[in-house]
PDB file of N, CA and C in Angstrom:
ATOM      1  N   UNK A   1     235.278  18.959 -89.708  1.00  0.00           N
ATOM      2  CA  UNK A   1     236.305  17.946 -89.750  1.00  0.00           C
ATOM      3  C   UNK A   1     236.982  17.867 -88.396  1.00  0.00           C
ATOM      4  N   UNK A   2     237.607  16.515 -87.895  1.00  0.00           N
ATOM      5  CA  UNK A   2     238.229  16.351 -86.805  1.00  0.00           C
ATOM      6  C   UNK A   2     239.559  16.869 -86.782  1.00  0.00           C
ATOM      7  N   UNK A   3     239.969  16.711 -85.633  1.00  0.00           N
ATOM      8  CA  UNK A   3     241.530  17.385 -85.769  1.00  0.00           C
ATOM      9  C   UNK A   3     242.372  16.350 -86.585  1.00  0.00           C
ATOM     10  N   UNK A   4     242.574  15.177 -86.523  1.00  0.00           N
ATOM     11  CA  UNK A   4     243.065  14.944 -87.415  1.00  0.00           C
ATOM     12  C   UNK A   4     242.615  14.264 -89.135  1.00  0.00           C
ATOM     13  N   UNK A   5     241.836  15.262 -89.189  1.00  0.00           N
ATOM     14  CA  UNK A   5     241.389  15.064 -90.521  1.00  0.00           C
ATOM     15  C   UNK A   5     241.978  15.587 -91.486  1.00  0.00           C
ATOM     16  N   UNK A   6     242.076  15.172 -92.832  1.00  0.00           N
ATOM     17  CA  UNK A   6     241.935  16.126 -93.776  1.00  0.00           C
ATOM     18  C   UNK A   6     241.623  16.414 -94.912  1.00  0.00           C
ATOM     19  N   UNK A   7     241.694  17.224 -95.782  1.00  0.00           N
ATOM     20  CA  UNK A   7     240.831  17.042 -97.120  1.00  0.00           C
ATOM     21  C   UNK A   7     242.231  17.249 -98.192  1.00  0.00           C
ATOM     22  N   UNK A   8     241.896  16.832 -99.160  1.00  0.00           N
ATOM     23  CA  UNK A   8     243.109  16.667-100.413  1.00  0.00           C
ATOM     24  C   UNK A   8     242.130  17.522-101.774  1.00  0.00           C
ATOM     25  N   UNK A   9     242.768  18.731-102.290  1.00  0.00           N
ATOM     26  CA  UNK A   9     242.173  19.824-102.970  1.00  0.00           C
ATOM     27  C   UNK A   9     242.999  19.239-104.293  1.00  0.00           C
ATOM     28  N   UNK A  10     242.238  19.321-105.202  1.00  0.00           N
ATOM     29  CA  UNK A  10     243.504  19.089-106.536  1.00  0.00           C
ATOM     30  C   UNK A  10     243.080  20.638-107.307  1.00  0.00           C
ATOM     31  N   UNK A  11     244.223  21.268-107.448  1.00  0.00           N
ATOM     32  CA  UNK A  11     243.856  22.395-108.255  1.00  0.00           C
ATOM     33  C   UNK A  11     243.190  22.610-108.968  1.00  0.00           C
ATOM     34  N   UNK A  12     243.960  21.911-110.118  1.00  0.00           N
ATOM     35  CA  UNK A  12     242.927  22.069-111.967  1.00  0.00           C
ATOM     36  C   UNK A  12     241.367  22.122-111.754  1.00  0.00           C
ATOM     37  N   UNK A  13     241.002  20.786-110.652  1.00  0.00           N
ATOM     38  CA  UNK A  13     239.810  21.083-110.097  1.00  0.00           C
ATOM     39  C   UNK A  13     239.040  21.703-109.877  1.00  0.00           C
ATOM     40  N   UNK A  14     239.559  22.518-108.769  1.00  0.00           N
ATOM     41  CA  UNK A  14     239.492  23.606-108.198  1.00  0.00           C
ATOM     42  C   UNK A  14     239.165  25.090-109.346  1.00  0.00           C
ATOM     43  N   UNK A  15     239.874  25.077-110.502  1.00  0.00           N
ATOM     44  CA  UNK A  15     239.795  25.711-110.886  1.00  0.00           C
ATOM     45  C   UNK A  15     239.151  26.023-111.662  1.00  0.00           C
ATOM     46  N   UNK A  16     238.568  24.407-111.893  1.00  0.00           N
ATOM     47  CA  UNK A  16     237.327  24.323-112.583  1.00  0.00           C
ATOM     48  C   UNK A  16     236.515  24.555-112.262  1.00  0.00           C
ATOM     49  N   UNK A  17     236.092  24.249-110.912  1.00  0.00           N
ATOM     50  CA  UNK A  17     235.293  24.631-110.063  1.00  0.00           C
ATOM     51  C   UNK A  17     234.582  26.101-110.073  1.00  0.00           C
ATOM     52  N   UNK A  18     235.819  27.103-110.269  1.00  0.00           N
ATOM     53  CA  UNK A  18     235.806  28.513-109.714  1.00  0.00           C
ATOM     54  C   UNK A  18     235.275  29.050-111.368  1.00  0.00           C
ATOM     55  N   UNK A  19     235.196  28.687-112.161  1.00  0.00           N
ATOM     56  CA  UNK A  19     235.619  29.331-113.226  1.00  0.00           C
ATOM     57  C   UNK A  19     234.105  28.855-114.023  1.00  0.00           C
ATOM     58  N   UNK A  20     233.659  29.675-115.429  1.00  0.00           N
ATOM     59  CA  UNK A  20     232.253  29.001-115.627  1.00  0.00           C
ATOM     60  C   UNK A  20     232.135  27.511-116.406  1.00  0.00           C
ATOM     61  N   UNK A  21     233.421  26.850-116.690  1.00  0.00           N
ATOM     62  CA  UNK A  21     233.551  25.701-117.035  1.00  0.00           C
ATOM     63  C   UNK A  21     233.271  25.789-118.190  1.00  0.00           C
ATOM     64  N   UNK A  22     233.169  26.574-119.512  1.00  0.00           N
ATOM     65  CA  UNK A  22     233.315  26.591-120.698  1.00  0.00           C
ATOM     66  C   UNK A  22     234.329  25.608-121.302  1.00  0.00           C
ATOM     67  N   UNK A  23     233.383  24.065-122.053  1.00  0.00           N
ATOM     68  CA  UNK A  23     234.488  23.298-122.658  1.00  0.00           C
ATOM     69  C   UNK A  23     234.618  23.842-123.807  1.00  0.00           C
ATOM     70  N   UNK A  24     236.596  23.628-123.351  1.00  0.00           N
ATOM     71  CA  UNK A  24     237.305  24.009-125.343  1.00  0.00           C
ATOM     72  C   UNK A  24     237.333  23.277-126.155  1.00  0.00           C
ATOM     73  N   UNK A  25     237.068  22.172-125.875  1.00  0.00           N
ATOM     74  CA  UNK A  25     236.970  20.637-126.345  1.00  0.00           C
ATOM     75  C   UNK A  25     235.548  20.553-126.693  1.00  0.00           C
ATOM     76  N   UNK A  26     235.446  20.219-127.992  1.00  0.00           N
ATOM     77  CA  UNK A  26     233.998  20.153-128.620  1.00  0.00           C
ATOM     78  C   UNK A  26     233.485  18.440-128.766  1.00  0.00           C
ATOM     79  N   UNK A  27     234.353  17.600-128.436  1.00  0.00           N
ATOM     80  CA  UNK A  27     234.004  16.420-128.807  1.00  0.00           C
ATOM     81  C   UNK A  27     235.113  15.396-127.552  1.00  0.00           C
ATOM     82  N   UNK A  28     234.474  14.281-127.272  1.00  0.00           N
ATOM     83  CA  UNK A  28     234.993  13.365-125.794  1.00  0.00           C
ATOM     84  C   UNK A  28     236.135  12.115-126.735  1.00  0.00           C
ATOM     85  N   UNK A  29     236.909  13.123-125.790  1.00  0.00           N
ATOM     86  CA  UNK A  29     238.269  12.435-126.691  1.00  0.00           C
ATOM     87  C   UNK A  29     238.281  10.607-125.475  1.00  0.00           C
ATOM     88  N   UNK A  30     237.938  11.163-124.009  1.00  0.00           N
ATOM     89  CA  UNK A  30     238.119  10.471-122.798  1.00  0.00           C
ATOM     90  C   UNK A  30     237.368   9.369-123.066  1.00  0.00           C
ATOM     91  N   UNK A  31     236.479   8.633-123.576  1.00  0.00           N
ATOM     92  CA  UNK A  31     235.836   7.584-123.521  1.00  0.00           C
ATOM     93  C   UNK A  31     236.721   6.854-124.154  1.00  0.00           C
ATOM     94  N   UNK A  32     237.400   6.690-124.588  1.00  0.00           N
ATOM     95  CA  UNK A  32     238.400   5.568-125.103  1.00  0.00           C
ATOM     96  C   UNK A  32     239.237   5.475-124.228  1.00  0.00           C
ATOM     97  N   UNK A  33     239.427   5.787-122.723  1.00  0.00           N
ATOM     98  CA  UNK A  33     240.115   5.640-121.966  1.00  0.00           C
ATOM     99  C   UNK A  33     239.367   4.866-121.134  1.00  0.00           C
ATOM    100  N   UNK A  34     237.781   5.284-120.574  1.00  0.00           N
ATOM    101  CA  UNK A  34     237.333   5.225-119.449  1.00  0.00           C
ATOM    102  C   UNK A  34     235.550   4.481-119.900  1.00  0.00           C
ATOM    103  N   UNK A  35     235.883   3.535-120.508  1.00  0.00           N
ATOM    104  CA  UNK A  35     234.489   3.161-120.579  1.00  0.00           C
ATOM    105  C   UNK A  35     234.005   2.497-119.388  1.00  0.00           C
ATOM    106  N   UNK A  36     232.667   2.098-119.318  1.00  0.00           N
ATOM    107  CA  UNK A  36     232.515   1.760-117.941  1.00  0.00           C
ATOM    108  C   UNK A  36     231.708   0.181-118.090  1.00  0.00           C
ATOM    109  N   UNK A  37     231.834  -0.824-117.551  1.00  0.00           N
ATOM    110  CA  UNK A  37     231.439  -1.814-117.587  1.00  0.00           C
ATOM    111  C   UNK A  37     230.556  -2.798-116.122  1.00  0.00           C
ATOM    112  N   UNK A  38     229.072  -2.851-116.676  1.00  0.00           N
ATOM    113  CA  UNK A  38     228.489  -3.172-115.588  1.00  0.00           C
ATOM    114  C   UNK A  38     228.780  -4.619-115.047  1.00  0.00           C
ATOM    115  N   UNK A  39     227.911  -4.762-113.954  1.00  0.00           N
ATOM    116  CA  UNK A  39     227.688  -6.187-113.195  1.00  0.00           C
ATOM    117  C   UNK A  39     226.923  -7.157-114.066  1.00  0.00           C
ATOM    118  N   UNK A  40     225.871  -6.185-114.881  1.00  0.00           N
ATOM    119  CA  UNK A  40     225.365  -7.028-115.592  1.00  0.00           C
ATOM    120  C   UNK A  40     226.178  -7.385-117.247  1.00  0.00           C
ATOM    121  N   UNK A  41     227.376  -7.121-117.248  1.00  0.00           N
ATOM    122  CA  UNK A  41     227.725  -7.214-118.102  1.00  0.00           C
ATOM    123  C   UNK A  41     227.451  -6.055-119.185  1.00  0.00           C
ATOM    124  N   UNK A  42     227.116  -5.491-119.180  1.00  0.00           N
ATOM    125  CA  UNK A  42     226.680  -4.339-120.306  1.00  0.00           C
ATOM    126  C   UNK A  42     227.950  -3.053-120.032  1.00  0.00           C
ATOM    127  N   UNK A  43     228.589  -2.816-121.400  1.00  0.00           N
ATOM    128  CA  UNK A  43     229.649  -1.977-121.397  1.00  0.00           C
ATOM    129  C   UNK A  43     229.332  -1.016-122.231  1.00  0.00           C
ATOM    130  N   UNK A  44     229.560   0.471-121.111  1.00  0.00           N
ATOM    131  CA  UNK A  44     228.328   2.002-121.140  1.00  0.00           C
ATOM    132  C   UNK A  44     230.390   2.587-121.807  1.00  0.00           C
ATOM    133  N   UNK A  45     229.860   3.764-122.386  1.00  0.00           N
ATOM    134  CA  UNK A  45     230.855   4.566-123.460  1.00  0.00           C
ATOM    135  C   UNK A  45     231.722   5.555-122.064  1.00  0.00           C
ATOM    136  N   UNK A  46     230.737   5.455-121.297  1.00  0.00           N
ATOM    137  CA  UNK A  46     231.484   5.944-119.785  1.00  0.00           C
ATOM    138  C   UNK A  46     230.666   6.001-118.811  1.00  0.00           C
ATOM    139  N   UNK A  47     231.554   6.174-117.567  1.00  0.00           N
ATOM    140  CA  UNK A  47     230.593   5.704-116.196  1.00  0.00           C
ATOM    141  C   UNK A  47     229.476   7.113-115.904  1.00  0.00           C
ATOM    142  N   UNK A  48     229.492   8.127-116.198  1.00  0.00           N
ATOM    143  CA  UNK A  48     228.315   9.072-116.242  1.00  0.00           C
ATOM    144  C   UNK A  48     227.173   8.845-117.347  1.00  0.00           C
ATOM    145  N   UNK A  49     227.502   7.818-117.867  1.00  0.00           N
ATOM    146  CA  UNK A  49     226.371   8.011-119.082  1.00  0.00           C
ATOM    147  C   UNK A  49     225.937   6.249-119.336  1.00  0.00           C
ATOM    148  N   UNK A  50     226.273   5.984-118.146  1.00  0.00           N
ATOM    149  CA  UNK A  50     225.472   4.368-118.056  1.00  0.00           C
ATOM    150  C   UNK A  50     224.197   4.493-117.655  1.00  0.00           C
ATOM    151  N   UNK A  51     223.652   3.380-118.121  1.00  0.00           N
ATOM    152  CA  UNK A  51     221.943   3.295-117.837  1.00  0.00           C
ATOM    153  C   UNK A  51     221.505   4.370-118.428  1.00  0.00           C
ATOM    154  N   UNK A  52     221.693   4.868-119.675  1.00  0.00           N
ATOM    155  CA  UNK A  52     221.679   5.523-120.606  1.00  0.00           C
ATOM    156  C   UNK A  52     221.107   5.023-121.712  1.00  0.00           C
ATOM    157  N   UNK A  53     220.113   5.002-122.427  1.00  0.00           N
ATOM    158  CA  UNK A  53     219.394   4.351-123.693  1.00  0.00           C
ATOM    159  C   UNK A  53     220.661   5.082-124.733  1.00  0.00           C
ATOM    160  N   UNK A  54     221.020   4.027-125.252  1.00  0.00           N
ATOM    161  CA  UNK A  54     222.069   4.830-126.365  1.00  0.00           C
ATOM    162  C   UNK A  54     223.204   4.423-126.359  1.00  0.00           C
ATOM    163  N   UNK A  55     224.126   4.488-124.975  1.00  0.00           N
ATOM    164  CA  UNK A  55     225.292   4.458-125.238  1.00  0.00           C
ATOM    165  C   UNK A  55     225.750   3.229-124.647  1.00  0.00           C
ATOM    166  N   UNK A  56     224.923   1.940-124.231  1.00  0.00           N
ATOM    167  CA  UNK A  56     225.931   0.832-123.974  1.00  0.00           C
ATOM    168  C   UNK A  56     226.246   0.365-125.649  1.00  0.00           C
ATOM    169  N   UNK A  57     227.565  -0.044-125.253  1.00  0.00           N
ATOM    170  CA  UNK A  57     227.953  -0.969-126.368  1.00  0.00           C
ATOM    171  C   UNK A  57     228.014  -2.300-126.705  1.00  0.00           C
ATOM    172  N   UNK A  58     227.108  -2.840-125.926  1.00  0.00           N
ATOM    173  CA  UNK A  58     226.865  -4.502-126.004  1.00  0.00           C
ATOM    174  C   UNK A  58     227.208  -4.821-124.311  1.00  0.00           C
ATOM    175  N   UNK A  59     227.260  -6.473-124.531  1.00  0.00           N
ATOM    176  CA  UNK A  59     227.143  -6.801-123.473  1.00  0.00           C
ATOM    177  C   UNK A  59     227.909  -8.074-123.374  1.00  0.00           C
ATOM    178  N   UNK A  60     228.948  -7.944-122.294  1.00  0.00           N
ATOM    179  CA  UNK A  60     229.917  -9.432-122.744  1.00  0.00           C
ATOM    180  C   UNK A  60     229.482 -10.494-121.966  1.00  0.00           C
ATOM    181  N   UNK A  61     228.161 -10.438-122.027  1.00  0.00           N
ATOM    182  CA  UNK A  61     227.496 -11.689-121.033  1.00  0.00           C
ATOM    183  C   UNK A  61     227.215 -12.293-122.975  1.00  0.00           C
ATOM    184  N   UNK A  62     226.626 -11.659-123.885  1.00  0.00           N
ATOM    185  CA  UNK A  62     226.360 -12.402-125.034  1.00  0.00           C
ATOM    186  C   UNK A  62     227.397 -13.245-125.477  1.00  0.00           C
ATOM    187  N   UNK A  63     227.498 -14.576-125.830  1.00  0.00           N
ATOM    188  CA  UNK A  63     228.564 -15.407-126.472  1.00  0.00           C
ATOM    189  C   UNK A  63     228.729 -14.712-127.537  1.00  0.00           C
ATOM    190  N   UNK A  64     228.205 -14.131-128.331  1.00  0.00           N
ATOM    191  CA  UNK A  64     228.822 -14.083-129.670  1.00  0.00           C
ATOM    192  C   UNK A  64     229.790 -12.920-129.216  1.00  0.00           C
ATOM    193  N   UNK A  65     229.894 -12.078-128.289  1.00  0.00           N
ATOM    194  CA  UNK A  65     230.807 -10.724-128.009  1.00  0.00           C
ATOM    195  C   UNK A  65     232.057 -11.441-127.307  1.00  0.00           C
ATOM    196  N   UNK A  66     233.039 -10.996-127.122  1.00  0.00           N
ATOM    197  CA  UNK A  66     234.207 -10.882-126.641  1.00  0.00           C
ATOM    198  C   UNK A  66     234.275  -9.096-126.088  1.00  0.00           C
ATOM    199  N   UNK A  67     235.335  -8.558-125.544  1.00  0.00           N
ATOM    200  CA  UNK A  67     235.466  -7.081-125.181  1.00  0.00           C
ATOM    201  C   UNK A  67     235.460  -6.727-126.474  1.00  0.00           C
ATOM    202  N   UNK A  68     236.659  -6.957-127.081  1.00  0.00           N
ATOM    203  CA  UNK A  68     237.209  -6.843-128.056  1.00  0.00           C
ATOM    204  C   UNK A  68     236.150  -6.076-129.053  1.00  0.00           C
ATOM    205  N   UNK A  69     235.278  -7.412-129.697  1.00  0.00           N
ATOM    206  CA  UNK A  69     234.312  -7.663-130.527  1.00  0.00           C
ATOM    207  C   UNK A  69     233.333  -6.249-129.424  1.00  0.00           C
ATOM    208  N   UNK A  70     232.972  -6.251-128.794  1.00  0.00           N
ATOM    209  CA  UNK A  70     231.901  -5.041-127.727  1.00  0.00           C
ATOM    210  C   UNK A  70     232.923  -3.593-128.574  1.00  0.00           C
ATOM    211  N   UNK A  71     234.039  -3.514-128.154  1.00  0.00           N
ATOM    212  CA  UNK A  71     234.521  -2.318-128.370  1.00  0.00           C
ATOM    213  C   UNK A  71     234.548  -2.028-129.887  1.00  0.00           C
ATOM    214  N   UNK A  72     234.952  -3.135-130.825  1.00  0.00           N
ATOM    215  CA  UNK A  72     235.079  -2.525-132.292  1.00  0.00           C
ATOM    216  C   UNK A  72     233.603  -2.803-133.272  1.00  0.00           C
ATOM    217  N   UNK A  73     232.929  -2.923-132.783  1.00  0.00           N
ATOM    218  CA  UNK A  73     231.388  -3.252-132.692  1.00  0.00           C
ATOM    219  C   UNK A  73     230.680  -1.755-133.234  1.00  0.00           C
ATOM    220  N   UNK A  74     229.299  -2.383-134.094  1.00  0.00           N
ATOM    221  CA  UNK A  74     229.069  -1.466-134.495  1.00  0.00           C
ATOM    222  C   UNK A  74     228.466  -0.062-133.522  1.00  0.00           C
ATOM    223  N   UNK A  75     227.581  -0.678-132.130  1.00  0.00           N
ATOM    224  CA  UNK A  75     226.773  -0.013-131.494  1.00  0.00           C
ATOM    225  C   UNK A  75     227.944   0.945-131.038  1.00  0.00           C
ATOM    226  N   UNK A  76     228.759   0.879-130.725  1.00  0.00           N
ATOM    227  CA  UNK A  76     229.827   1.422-129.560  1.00  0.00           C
ATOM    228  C   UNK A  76     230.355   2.736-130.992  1.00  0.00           C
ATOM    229  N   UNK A  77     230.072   2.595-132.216  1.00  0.00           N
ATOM    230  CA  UNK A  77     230.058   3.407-133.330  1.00  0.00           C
ATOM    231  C   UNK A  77     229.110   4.735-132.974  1.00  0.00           C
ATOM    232  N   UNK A  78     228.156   3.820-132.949  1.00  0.00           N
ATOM    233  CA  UNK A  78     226.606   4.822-132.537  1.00  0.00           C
ATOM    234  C   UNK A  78     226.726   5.745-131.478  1.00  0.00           C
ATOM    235  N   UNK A  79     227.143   4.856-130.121  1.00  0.00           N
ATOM    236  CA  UNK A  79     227.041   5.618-129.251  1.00  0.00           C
ATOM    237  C   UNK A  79     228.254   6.614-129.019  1.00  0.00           C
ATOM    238  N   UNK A  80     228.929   6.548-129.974  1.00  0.00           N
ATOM    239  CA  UNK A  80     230.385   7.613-129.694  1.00  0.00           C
ATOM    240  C   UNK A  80     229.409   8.963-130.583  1.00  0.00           C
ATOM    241  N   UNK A  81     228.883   8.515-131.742  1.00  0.00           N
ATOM    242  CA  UNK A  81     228.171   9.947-132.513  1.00  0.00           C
ATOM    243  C   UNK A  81     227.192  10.473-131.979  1.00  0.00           C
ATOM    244  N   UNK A  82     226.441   9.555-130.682  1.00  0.00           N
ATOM    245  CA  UNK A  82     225.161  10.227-130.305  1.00  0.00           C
ATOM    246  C   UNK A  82     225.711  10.977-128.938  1.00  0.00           C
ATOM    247  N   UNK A  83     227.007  10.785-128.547  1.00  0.00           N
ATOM    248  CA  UNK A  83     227.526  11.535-126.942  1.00  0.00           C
ATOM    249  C   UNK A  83     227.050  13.357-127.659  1.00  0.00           C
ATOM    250  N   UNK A  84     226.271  14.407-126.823  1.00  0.00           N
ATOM    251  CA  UNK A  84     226.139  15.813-126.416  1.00  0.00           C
ATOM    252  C   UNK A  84     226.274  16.250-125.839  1.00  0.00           C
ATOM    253  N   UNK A  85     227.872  16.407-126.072  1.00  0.00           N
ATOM    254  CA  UNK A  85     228.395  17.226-124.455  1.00  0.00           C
ATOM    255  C   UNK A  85     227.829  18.579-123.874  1.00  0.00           C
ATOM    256  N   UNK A  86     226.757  19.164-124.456  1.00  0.00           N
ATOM    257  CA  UNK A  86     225.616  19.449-123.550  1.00  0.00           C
ATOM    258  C   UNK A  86     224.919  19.175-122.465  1.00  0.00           C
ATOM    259  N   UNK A  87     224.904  17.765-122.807  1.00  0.00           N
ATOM    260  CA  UNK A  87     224.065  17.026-121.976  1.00  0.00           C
ATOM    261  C   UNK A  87     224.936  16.323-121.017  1.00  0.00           C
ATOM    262  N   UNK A  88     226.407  16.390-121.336  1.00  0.00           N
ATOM    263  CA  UNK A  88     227.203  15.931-120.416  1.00  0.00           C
ATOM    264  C   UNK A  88     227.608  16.155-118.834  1.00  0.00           C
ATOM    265  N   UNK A  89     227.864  15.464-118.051  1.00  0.00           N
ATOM    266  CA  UNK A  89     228.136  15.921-116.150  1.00  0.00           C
ATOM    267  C   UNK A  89     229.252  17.130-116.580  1.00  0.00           C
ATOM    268  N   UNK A  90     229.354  18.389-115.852  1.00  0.00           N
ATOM    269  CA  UNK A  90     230.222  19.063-116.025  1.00  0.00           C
ATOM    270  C   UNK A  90     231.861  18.862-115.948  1.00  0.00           C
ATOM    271  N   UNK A  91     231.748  18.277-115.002  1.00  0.00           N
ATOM    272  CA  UNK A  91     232.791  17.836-114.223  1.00  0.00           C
ATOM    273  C   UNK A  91     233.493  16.678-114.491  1.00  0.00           C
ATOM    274  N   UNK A  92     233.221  15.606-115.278  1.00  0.00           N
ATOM    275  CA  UNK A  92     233.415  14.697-115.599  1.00  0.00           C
ATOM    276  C   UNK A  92     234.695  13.868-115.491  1.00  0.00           C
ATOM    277  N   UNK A  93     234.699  12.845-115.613  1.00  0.00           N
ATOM    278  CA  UNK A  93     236.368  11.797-115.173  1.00  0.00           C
ATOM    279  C   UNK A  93     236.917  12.414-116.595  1.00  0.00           C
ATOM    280  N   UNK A  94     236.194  11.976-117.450  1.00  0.00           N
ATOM    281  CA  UNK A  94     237.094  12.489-118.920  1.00  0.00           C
ATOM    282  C   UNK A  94     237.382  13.917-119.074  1.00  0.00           C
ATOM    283  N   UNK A  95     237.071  14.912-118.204  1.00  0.00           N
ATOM    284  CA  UNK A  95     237.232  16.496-118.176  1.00  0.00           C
ATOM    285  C   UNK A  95     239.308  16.529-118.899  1.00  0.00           C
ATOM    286  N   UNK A  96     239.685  16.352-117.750  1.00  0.00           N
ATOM    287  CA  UNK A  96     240.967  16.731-118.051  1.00  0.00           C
ATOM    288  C   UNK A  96     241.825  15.872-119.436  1.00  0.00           C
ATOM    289  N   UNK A  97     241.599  14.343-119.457  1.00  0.00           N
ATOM    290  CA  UNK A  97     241.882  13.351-120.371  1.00  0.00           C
ATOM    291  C   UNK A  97     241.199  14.531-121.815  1.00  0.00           C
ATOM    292  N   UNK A  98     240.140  14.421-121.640  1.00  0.00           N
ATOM    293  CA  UNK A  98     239.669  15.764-123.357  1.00  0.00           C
ATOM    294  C   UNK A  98     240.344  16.816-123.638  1.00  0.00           C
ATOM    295  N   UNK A  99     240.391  17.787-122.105  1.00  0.00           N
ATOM    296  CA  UNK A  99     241.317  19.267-122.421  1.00  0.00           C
ATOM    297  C   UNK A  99     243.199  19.101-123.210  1.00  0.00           C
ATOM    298  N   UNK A 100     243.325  17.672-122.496  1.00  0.00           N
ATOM    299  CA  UNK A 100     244.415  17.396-123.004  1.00  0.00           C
ATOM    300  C   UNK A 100     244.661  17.115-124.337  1.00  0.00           C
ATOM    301  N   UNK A 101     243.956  16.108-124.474  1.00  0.00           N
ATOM    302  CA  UNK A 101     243.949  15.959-126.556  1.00  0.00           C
ATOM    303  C   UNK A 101     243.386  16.444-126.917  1.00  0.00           C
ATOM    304  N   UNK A 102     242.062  17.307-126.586  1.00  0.00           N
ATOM    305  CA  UNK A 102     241.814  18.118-127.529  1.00  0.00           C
ATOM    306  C   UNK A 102     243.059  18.633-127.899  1.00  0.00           C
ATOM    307  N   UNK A 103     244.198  19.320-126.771  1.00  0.00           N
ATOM    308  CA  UNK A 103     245.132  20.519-127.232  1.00  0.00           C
ATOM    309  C   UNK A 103     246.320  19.929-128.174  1.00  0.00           C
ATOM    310  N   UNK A 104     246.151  18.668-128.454  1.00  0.00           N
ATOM    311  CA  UNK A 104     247.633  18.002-128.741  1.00  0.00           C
ATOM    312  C   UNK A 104     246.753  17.653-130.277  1.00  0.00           C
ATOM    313  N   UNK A 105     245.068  17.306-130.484  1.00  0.00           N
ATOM    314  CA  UNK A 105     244.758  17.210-131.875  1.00  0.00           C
ATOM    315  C   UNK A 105     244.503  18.433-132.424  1.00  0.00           C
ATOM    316  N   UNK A 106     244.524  19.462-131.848  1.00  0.00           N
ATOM    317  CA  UNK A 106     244.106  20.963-132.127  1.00  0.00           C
ATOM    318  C   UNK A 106     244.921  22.145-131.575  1.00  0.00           C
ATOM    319  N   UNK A 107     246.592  21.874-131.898  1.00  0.00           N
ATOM    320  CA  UNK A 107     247.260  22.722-130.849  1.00  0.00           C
ATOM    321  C   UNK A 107     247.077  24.087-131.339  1.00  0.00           C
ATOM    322  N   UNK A 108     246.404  24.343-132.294  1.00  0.00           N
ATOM    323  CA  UNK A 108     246.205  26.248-132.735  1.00  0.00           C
ATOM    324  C   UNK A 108     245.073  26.504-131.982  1.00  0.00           C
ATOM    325  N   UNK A 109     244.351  25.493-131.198  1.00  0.00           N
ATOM    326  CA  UNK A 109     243.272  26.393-130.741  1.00  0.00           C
ATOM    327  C   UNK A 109     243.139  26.461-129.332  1.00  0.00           C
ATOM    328  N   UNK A 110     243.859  26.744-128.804  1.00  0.00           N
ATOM    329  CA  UNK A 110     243.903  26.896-127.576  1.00  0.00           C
ATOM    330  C   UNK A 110     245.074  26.856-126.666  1.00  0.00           C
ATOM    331  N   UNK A 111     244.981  26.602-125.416  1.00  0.00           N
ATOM    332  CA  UNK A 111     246.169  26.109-124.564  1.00  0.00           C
ATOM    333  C   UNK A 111     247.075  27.037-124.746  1.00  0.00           C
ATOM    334  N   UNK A 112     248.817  26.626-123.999  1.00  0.00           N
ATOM    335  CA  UNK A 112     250.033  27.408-123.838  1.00  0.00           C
ATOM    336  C   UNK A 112     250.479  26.620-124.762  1.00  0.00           C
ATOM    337  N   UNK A 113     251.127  27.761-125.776  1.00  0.00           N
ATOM    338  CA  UNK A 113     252.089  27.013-126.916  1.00  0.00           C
ATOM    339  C   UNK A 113     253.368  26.289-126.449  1.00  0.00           C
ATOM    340  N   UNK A 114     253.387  26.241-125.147  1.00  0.00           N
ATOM    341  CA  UNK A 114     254.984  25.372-124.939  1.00  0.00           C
ATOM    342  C   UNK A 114     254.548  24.234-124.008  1.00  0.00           C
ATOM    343  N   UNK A 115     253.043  23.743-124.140  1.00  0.00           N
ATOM    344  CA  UNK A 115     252.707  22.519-123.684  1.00  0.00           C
ATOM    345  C   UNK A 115     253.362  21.490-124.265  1.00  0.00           C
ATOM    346  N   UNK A 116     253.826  21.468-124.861  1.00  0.00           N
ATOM    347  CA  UNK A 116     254.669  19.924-125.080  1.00  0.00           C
ATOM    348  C   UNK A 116     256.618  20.180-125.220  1.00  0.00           C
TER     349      UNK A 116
END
């Protein structure tokens, strides 16, 4: 890096980073935050798992769809039961958005009891 460069570290990150990344979160609370929607119109359950056989949920180039109609749609059903967070990026945008509700739909199992 140059002298005046610099880099921006975010902890939690970081700490994810360092640590073996064991999710406590058994199921992706984050895709209802962060779905991802292409150029071609086709709207994926999230941006790591586009171009994915499975998880787009339609496509709002079709007239008969609206977002709306894409999101409460049956496929976007499917592809929420077929996500394996096995098979998921480790690291993921939804990482922290999940650790969080997981702990707020499951506060006995985990986390600091004076998170909220």
């Amino acid at each position: 890096m140059g002298e005046n460069e610099k880099a921006v570290i975010n902890l939690y990150k970081f700490n994810d980073l360092v640590s073996n990344m064991d999710r406590d979160y058994k199921e992706c609370f984050g895709h209802q935050f962060c779905p991802c929607v292409g150029a071609d119109g086709n709207v994926w359950i999230c941006t790591h798992l586009r171009e994915i056989d499975g998880y787009s949920m339609g496509n709002l180039y079709d007239t008969k769809y609206s977002f709306e109609g894409v999101w409460n749609g049956q496929k976007r059903q499917d592809a929420i039961k077929s996500i394996d967070l096995s098979k998921c990026q480790k690291y993921c945008r939804n990482n922290e958005i999940n650790k969080v509700l997981y702990q707020l739909k499951y506060p006995n199992k985990g986390g600091h009891y004076n998170f909220l």
